[in-house]
N, C-alpha and C. Protein backbone atom coordinates (compact mmCIF):
# COMPACT_ATOMS: atom_id res chain seq x y z
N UNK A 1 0.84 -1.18 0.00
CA UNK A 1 0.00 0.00 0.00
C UNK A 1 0.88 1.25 0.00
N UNK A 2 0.82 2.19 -1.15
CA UNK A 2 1.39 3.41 -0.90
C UNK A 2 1.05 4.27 0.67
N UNK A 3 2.11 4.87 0.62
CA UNK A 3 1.80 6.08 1.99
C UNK A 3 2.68 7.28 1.67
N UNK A 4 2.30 8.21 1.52
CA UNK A 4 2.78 9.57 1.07
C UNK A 4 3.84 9.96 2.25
N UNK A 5 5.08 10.16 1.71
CA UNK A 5 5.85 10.97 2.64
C UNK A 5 5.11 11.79 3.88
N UNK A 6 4.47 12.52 3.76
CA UNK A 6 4.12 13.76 4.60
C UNK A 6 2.73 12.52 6.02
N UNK A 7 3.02 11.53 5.33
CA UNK A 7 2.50 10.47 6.56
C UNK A 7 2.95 9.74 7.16
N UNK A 8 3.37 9.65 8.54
CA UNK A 8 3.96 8.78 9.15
C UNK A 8 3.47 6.81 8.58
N UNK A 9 4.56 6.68 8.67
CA UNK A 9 4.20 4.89 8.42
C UNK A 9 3.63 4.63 9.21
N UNK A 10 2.67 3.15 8.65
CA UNK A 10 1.91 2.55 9.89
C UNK A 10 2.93 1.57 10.53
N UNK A 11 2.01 1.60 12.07
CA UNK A 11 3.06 0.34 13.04
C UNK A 11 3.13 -0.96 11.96
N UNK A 12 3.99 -1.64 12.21
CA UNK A 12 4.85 -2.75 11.54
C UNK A 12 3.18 -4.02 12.02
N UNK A 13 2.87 -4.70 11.36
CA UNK A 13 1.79 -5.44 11.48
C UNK A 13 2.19 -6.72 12.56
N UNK A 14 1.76 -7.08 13.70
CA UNK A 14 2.14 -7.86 14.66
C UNK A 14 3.23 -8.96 14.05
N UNK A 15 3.12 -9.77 13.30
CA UNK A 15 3.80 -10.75 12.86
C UNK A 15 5.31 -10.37 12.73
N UNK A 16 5.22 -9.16 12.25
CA UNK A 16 6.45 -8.38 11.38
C UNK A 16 6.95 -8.09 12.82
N UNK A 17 6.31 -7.46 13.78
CA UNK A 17 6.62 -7.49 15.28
C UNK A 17 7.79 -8.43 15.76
N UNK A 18 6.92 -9.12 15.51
CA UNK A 18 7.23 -10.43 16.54
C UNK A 18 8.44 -10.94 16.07
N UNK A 19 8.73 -10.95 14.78
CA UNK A 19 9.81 -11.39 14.17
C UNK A 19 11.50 -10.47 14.20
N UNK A 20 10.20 -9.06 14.40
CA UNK A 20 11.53 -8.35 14.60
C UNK A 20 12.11 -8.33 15.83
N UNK A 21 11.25 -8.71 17.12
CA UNK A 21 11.62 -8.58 18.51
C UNK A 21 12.60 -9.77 18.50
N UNK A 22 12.59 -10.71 18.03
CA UNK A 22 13.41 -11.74 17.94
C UNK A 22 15.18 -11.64 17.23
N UNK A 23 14.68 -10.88 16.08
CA UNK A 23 15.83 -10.75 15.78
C UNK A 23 16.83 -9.24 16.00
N UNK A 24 16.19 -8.43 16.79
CA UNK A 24 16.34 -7.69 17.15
C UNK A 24 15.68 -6.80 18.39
N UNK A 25 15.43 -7.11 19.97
CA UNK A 25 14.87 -6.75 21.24
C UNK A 25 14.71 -5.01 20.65
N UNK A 26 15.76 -4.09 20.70
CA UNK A 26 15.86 -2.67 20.36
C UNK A 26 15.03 -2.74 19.42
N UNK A 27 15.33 -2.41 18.70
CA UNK A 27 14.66 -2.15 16.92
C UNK A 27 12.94 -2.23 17.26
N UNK A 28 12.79 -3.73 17.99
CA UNK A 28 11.18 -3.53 18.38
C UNK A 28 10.88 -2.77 18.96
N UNK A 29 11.39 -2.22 20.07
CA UNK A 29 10.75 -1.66 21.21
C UNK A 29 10.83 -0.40 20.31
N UNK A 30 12.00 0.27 19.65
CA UNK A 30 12.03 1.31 19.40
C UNK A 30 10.58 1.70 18.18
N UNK A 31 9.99 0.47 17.17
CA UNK A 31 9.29 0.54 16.54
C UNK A 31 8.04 0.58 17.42
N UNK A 32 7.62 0.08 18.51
CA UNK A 32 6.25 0.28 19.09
C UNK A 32 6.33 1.57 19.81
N UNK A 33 7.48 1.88 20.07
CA UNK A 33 7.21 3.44 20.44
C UNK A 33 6.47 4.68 19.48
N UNK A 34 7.49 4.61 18.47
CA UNK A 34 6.97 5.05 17.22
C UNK A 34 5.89 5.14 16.64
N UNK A 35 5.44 3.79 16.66
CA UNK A 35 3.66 3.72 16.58
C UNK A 35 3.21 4.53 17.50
N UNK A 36 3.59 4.10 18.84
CA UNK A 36 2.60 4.97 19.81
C UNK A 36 2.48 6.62 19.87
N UNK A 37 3.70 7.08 19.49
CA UNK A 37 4.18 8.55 19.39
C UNK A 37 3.34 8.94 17.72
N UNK A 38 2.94 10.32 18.21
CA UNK A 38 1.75 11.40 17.33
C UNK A 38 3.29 11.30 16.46
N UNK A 39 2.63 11.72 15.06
CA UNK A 39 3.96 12.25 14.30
C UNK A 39 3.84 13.90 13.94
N UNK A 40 5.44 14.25 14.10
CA UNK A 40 5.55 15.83 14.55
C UNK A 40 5.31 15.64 12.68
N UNK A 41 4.52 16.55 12.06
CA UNK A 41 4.74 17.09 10.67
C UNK A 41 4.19 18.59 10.42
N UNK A 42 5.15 19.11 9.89
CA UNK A 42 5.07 20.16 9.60
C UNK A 42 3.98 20.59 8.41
N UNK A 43 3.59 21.30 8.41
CA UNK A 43 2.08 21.65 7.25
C UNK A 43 2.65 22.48 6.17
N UNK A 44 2.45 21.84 4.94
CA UNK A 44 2.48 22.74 3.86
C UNK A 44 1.70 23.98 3.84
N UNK A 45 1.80 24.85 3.12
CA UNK A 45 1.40 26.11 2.81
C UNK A 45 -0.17 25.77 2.59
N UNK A 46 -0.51 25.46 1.41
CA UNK A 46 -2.13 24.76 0.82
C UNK A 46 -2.36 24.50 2.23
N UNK A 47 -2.30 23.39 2.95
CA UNK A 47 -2.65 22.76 4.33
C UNK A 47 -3.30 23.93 4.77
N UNK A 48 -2.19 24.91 5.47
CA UNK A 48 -2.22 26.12 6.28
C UNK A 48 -3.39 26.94 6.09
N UNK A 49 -3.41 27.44 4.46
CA UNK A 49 -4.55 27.86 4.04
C UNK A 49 -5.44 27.55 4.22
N UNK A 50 -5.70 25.70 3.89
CA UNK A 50 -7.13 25.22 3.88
C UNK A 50 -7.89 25.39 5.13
N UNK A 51 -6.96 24.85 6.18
CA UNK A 51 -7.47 25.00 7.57
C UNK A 51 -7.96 26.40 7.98
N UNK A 52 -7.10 27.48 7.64
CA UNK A 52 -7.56 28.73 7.99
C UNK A 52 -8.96 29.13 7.66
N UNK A 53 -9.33 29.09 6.10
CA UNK A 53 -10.48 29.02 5.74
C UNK A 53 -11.42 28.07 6.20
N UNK A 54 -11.41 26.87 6.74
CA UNK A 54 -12.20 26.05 6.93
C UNK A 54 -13.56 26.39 7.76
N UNK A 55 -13.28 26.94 8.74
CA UNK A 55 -14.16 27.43 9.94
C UNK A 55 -14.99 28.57 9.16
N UNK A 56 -14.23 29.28 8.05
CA UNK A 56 -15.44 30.35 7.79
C UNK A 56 -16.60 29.69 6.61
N UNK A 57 -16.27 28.39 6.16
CA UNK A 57 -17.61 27.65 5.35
C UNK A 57 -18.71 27.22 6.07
N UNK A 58 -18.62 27.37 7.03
CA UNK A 58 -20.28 27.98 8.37
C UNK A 58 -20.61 28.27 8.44
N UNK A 59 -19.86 29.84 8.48
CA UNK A 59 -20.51 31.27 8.57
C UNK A 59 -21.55 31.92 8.13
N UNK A 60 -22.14 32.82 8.71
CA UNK A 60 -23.27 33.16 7.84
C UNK A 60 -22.53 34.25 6.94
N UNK A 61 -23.33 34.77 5.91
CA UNK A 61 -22.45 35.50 4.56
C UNK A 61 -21.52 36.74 5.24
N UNK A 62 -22.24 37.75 6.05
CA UNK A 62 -21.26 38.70 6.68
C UNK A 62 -20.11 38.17 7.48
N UNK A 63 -20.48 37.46 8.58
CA UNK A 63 -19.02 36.58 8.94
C UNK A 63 -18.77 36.46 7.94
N UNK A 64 -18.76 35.22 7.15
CA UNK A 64 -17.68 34.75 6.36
C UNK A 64 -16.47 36.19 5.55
N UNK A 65 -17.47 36.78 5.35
CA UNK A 65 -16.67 38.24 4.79
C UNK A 65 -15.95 38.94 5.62
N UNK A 66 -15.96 39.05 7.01
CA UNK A 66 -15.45 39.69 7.82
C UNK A 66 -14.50 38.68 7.97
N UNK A 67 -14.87 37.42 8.29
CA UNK A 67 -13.57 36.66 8.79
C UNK A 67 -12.44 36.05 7.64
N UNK A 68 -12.49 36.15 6.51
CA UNK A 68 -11.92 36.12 5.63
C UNK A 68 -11.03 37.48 4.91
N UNK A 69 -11.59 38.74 5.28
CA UNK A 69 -10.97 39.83 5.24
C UNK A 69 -10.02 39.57 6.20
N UNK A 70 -10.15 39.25 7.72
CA UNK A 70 -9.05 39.17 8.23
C UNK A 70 -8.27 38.21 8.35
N UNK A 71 -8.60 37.43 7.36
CA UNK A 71 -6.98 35.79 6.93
C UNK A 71 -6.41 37.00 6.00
N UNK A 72 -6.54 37.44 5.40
CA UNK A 72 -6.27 38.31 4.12
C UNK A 72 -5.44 39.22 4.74
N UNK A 73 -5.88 39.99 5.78
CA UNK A 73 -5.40 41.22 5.91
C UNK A 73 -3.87 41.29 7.10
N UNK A 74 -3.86 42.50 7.14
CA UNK A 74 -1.50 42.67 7.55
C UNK A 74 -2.21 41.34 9.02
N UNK A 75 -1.03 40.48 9.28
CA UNK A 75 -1.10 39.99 10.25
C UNK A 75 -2.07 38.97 10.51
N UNK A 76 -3.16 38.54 9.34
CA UNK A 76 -3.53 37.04 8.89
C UNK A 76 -3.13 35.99 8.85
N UNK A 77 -3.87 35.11 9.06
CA UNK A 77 -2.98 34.07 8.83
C UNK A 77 -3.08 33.38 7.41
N UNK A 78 -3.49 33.50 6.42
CA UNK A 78 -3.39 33.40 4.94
C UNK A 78 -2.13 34.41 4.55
N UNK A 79 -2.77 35.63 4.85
CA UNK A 79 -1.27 36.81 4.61
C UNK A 79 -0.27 36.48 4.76
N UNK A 80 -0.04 35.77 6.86
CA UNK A 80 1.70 35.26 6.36
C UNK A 80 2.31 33.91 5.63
N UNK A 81 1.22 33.18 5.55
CA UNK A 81 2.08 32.27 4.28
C UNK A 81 2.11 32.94 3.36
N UNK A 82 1.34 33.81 2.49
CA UNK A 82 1.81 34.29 1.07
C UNK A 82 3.08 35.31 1.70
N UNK A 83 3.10 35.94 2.74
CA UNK A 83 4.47 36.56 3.30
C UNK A 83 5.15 35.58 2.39
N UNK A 84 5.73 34.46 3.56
CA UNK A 84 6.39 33.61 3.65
C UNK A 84 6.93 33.16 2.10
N UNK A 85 5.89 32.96 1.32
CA UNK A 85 6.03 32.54 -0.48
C UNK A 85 6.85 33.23 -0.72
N UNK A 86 6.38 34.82 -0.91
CA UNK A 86 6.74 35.73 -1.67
C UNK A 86 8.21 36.13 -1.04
N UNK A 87 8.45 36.18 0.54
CA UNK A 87 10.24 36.02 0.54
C UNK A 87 11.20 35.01 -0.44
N UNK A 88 10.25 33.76 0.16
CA UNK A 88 11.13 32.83 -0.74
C UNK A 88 11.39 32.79 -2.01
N UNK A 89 10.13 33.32 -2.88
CA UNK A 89 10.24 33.47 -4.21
C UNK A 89 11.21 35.07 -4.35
N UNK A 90 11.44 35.67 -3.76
CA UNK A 90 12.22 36.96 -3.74
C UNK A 90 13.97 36.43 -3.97
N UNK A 91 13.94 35.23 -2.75
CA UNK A 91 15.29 35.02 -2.43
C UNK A 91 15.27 34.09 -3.52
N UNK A 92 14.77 33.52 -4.48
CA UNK A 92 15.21 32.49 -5.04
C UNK A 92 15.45 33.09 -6.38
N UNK A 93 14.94 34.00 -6.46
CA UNK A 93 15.42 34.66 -8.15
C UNK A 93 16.68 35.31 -8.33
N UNK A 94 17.43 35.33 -7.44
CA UNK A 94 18.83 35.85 -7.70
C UNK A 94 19.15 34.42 -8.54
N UNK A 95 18.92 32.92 -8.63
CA UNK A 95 19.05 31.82 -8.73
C UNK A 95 18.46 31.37 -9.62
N UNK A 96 17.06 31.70 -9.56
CA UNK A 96 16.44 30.57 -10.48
C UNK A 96 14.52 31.21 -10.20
N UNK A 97 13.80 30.86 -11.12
CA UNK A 97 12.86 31.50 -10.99
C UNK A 97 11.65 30.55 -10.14
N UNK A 98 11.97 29.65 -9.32
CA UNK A 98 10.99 28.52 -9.02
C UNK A 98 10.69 28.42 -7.35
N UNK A 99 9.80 27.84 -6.42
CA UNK A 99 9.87 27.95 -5.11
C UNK A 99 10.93 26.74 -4.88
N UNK A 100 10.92 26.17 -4.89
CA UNK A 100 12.17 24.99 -4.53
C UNK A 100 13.52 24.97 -5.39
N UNK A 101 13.60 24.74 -6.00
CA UNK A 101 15.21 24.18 -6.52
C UNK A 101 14.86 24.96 -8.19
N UNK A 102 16.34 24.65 -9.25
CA UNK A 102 16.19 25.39 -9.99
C UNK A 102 15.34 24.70 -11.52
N UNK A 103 14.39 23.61 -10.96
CA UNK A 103 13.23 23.20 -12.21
C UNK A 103 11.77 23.31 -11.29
N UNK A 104 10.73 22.79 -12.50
CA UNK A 104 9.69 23.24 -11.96
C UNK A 104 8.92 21.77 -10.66
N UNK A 105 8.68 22.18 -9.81
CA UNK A 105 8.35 20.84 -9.33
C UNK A 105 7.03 20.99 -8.58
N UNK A 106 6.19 19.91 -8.15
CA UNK A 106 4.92 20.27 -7.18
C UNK A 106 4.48 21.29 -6.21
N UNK A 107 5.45 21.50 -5.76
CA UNK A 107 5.22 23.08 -4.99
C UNK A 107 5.70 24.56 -5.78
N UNK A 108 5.60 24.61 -7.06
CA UNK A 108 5.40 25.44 -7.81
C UNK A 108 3.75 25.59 -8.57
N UNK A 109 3.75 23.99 -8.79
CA UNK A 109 2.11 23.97 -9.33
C UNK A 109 1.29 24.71 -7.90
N UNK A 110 1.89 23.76 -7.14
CA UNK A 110 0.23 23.89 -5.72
C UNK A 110 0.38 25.75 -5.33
N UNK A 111 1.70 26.81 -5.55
CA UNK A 111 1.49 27.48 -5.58
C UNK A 111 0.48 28.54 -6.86
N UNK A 112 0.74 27.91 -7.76
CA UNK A 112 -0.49 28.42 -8.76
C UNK A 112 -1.71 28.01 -8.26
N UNK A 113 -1.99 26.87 -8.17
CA UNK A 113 -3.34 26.84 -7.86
C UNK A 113 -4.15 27.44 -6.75
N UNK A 114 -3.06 27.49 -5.84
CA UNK A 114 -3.29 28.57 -4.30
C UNK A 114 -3.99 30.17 -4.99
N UNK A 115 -2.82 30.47 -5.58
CA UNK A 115 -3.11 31.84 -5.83
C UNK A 115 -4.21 31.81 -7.07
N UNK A 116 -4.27 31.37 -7.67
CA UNK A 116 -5.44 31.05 -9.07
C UNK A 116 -6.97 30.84 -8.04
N UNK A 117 -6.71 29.82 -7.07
CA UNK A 117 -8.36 30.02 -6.04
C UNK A 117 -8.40 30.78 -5.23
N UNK A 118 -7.49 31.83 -4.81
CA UNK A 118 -7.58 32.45 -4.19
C UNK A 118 -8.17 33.71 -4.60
N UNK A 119 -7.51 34.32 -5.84
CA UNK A 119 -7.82 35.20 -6.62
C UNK A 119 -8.90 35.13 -7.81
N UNK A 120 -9.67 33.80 -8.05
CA UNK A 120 -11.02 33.67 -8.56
C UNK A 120 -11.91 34.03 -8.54
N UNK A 121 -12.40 34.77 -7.38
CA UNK A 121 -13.38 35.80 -6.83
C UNK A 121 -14.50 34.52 -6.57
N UNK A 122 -13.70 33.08 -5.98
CA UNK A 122 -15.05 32.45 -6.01
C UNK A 122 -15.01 32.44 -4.33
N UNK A 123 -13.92 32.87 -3.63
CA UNK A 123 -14.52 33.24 -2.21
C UNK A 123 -14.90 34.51 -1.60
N UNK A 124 -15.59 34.46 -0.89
CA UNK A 124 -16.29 35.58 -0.51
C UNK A 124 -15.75 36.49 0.57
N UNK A 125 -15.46 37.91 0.45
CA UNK A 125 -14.57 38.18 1.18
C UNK A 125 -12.67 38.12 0.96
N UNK A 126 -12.56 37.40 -0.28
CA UNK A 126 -11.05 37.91 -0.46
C UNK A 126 -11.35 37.90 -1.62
N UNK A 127 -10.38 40.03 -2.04
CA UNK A 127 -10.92 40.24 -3.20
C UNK A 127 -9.74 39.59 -4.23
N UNK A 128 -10.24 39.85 -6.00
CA UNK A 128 -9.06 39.19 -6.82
C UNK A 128 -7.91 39.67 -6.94
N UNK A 129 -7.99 40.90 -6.45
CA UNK A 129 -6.77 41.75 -6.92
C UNK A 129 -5.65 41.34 -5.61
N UNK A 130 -5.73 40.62 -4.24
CA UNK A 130 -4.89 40.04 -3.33
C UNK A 130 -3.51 40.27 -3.77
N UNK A 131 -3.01 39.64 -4.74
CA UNK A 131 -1.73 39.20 -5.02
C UNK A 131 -1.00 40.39 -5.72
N UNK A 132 -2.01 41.66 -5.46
CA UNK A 132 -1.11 42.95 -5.84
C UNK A 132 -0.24 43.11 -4.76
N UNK A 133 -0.01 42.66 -3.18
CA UNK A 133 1.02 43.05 -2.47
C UNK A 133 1.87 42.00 -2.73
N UNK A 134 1.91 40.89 -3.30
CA UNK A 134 3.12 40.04 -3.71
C UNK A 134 3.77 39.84 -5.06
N UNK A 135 4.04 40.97 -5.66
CA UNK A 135 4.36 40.54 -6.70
C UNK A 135 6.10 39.76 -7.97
N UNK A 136 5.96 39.14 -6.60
CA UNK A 136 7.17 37.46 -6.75
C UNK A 136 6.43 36.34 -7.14
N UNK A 137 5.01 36.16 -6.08
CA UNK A 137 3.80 35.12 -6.67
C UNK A 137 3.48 35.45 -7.76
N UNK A 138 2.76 36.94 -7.69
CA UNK A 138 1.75 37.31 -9.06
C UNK A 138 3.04 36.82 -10.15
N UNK A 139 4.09 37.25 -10.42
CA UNK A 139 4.96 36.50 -11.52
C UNK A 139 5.12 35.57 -11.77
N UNK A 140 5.22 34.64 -10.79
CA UNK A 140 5.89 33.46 -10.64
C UNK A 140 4.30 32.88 -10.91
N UNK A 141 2.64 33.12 -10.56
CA UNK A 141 1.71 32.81 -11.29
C UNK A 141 1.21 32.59 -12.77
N UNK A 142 1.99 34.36 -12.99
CA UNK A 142 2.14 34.52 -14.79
C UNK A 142 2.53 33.29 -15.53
N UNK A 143 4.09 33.16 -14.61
CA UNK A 143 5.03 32.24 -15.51
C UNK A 143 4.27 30.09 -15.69
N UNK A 144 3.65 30.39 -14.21
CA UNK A 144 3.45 28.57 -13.80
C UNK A 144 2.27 28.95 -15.42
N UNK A 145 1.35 29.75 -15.39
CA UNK A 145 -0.08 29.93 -16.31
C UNK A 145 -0.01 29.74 -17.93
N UNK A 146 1.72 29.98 -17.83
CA UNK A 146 2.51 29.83 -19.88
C UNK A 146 3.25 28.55 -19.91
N UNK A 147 3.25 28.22 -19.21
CA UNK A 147 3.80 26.37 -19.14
C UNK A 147 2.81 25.93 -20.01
N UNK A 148 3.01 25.04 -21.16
CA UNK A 148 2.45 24.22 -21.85
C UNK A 148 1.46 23.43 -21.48
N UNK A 149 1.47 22.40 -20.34
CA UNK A 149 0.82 21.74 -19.72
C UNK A 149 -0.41 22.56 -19.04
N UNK A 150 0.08 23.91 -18.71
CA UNK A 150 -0.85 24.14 -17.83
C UNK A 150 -2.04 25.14 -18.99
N UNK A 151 -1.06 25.47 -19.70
CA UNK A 151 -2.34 25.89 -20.97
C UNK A 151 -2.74 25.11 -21.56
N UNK A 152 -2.49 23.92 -21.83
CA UNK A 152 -3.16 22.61 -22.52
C UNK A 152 -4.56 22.54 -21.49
N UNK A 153 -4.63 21.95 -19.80
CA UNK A 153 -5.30 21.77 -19.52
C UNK A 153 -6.54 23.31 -19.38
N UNK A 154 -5.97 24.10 -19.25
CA UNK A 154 -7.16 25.10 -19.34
C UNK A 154 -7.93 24.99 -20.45
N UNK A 155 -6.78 24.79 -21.74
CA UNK A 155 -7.63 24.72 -22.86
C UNK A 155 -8.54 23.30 -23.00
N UNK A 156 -8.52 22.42 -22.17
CA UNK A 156 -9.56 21.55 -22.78
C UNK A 156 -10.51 21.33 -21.46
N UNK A 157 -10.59 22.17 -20.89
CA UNK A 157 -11.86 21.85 -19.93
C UNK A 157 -12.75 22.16 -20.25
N UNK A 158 -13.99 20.64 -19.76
CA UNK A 158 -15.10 20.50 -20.52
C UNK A 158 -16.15 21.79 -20.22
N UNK A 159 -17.21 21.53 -21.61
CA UNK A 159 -17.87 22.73 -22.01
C UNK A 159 -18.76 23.31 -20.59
N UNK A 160 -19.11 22.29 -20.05
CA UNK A 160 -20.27 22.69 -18.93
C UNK A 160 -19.13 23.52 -17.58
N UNK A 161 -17.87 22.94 -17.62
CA UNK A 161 -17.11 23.83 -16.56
C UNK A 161 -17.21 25.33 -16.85
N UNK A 162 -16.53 25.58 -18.29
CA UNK A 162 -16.68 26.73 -18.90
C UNK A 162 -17.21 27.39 -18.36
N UNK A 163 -18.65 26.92 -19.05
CA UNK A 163 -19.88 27.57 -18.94
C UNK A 163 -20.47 27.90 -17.75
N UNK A 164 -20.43 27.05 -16.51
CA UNK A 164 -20.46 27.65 -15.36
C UNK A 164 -19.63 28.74 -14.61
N UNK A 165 -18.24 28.33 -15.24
CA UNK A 165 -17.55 29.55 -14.74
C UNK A 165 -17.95 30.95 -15.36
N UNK A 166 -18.76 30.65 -16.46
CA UNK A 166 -19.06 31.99 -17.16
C UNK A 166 -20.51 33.05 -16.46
N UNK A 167 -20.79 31.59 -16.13
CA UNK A 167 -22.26 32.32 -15.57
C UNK A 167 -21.83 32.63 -14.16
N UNK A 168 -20.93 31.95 -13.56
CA UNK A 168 -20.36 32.68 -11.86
C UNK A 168 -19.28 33.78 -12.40
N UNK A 169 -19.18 34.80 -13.55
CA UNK A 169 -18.49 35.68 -13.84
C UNK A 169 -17.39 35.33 -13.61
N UNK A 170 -16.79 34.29 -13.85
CA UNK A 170 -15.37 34.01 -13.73
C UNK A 170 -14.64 33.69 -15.26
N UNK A 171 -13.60 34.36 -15.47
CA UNK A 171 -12.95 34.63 -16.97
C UNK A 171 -11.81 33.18 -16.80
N UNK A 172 -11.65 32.82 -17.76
CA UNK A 172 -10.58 31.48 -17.29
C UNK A 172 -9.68 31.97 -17.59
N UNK A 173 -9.48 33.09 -18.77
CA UNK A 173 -8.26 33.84 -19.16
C UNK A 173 -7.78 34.80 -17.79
N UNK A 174 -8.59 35.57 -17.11
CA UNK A 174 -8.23 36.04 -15.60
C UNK A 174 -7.81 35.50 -14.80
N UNK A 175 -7.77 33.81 -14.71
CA UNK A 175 -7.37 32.82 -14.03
C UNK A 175 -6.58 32.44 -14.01
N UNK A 176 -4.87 32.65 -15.08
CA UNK A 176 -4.42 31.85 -15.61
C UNK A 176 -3.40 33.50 -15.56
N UNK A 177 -3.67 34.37 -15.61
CA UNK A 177 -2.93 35.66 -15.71
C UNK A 177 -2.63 36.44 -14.25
């Protein structure tokens, strides 16, 4: 069974136990600890976000607007991860134009898509124009939006997506820029 890095492994299945206590007393004990111990993991950015927002999909419409203005606003907690982005994407262009290393890799996409739903105008309470105080993301958005792949898939999403995005006033070309 796969298990994604960012998840601790499961305990070793009794058998596997038992075999290991035998051929090794330490190694077991140290593995049932492990099981028993929470695993420390650190939260991606997306994560951070999602959770922040989570509590305001309750809200009634003014909350949600009020409490989403202030993930948004100086001293948010949405604000300081895009802080946080937009240093890194600052410090990394003396180098290379990407959030991690100098090709494009998954935490370059998940930052487009962050800022692409963020700036969709499909939540309520953070407006599209956001990513005018970062503009290391807003570029580094431009650039993920002219990747081949990522204009291929805009260009073939099906007609009824479109079309809903058209009728929720959402431009796919605004999306992607």
């Amino acid at each position: 069974a796969y298990t994604p890095l960012s998840q601790p492994l499961p305990p070793p299945r009794p058998r596997a136990r038992a075999s290991l206590a035998r051929a090794s007393p330490t190694a077991a004990g140290a593995c049932a600890r492990a099981a028993r111990r929470p695993a420390a993991r650190a939260q991606s950015p997306a994560q951070e976000i999602f959770d922040a927002l989570k509590p305001t999909y309750s809200m009634s419409h003014d909350e949600q607007i009020s409490a989403r203005k202030a993930l948004m606003g100086e001293g948010g907690a949405i604000a300081r991860v895009w802080g946080h982005i937009e240093k890194r994407l600052e410090r990394n262009a003396k180098e290379h134009k990407y959030v991690v290393t100098h090709m494009v890799t998954a935490a370059d996409v998940c930052v487009f898509c962050m800022a692409a739903m963020l700036s969709s105008g499909w939540l309520n309470g953070i407006d599209k124009d956001f990513l005018k105080n970062y503009p290391h993301v807003r570029a580094h958005k431009a650039m993920v939006a002219q990747m081949p792949r990522v204009r291929e898939f805009y260009g073939h999403l099906p007609q009824q997506t479109k079309a809903a995005w058209q009728q929720a006033g959402i431009d796919i070309k605004a999306y992607q820029q």
